[in-house]
N, C-alpha and C. Protein backbone atom coordinates (compact mmCIF):
# COMPACT_ATOMS: atom_id res chain seq x y z
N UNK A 1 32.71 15.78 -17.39
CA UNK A 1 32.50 14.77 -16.35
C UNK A 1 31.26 13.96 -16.70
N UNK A 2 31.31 12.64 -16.93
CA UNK A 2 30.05 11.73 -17.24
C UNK A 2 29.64 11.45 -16.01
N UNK A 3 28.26 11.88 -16.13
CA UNK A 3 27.20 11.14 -14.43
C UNK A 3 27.05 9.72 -15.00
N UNK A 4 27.80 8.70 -13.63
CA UNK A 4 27.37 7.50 -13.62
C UNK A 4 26.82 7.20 -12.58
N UNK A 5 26.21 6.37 -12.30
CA UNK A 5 25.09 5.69 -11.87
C UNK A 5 25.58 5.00 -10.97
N UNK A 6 25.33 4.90 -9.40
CA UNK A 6 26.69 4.02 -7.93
C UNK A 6 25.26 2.38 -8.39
N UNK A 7 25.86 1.44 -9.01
CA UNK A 7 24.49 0.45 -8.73
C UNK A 7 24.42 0.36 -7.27
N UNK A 8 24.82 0.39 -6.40
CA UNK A 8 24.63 0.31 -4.65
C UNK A 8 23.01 1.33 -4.39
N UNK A 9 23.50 2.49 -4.86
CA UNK A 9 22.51 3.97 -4.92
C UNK A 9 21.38 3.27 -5.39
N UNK A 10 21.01 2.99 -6.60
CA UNK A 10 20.40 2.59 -7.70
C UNK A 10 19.45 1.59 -6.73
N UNK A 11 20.37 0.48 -6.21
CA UNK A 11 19.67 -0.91 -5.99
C UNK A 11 18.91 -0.03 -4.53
N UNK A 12 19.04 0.90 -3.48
CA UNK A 12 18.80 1.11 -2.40
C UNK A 12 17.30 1.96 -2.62
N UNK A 13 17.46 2.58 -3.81
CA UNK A 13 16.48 3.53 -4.18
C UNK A 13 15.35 2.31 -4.44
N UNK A 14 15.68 1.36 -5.44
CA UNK A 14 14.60 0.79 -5.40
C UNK A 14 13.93 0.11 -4.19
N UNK A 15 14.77 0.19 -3.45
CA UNK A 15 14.03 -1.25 -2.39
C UNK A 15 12.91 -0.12 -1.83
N UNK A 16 13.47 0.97 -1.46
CA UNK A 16 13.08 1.78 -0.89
C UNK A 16 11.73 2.41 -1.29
N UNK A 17 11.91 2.45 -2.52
CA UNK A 17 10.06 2.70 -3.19
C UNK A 17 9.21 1.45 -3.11
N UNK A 18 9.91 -0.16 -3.46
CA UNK A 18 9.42 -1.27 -3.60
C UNK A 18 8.48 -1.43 -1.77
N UNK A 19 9.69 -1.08 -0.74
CA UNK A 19 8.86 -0.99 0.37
C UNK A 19 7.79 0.02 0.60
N UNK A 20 8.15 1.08 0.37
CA UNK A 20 6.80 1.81 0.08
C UNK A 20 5.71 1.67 -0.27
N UNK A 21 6.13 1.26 -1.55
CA UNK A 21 5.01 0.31 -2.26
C UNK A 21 3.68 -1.03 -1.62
N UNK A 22 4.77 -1.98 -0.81
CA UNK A 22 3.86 -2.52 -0.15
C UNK A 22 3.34 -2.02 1.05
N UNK A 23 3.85 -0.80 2.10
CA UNK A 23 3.52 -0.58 2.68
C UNK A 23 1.88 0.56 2.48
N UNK A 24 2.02 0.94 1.06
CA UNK A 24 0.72 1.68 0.60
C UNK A 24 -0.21 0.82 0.27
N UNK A 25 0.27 -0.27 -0.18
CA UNK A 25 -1.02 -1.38 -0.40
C UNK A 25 -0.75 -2.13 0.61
N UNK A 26 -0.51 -2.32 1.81
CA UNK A 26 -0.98 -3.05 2.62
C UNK A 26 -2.17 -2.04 3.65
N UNK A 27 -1.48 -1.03 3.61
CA UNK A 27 -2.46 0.27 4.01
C UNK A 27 -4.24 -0.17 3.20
N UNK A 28 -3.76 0.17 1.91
CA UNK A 28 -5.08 0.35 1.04
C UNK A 28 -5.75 -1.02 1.37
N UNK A 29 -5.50 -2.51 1.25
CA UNK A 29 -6.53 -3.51 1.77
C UNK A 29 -6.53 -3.63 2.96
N UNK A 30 -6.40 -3.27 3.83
CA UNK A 30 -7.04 -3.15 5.79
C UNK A 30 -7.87 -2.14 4.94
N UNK A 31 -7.86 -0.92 4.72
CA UNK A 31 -8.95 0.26 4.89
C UNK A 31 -9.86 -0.65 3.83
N UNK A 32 -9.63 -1.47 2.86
CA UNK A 32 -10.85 -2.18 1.93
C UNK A 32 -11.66 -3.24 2.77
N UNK A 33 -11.16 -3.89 3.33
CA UNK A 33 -11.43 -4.53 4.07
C UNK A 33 -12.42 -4.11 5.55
N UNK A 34 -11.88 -2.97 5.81
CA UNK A 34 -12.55 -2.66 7.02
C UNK A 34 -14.03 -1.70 6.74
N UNK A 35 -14.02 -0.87 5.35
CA UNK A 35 -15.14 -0.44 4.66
C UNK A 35 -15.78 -1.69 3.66
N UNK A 36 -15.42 -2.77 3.96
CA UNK A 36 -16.37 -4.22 3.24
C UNK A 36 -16.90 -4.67 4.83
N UNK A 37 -16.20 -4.68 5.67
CA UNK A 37 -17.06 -5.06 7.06
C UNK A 37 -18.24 -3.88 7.49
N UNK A 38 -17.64 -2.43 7.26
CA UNK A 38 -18.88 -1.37 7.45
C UNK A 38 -19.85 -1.57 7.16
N UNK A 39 -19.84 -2.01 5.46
CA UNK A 39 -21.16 -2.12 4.56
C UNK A 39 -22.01 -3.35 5.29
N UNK A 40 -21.04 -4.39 5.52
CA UNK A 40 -22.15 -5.35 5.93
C UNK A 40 -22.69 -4.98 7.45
N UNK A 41 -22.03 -4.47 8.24
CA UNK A 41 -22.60 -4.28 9.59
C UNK A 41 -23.88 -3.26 8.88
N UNK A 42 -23.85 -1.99 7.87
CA UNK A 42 -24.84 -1.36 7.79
C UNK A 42 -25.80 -2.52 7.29
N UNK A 43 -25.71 -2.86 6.86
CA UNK A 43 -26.90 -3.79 5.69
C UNK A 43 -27.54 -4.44 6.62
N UNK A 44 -27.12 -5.20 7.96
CA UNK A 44 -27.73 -5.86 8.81
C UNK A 44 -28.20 -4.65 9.51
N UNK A 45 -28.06 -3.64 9.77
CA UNK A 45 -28.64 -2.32 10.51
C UNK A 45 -29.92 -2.17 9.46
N UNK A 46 -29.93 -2.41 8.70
CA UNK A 46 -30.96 -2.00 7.16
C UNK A 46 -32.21 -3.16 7.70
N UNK A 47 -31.92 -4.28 7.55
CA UNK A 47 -32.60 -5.29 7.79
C UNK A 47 -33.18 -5.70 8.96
N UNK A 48 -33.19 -4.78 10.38
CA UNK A 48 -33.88 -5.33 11.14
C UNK A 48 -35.49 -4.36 11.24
């Protein structure tokens, strides 16, 4: 019996990591973003 490949399967798998994907980097720049606003709120805490 040869394993073939459903392209339907194939194409679903990818979307499915591809969304993942942006959903981990949309994750990762809010948390960059929100530890680049920390630093500056500390730095003005530094400076008065």
């Amino acid at each position: 019996m040869a394993l073939r490949a459903n392209p339907l399967e194939i194409r679903e798998q990818y979307e499915k990591q591809l969304k993942d994907l942006q959903e981990a980097y949309g994750e990762a720049m809010l948390e960059l973003r929100a530890r680049k606003k920390l630093a500056a709120l500390m730095e003005r805490e530094d400076d008065k």
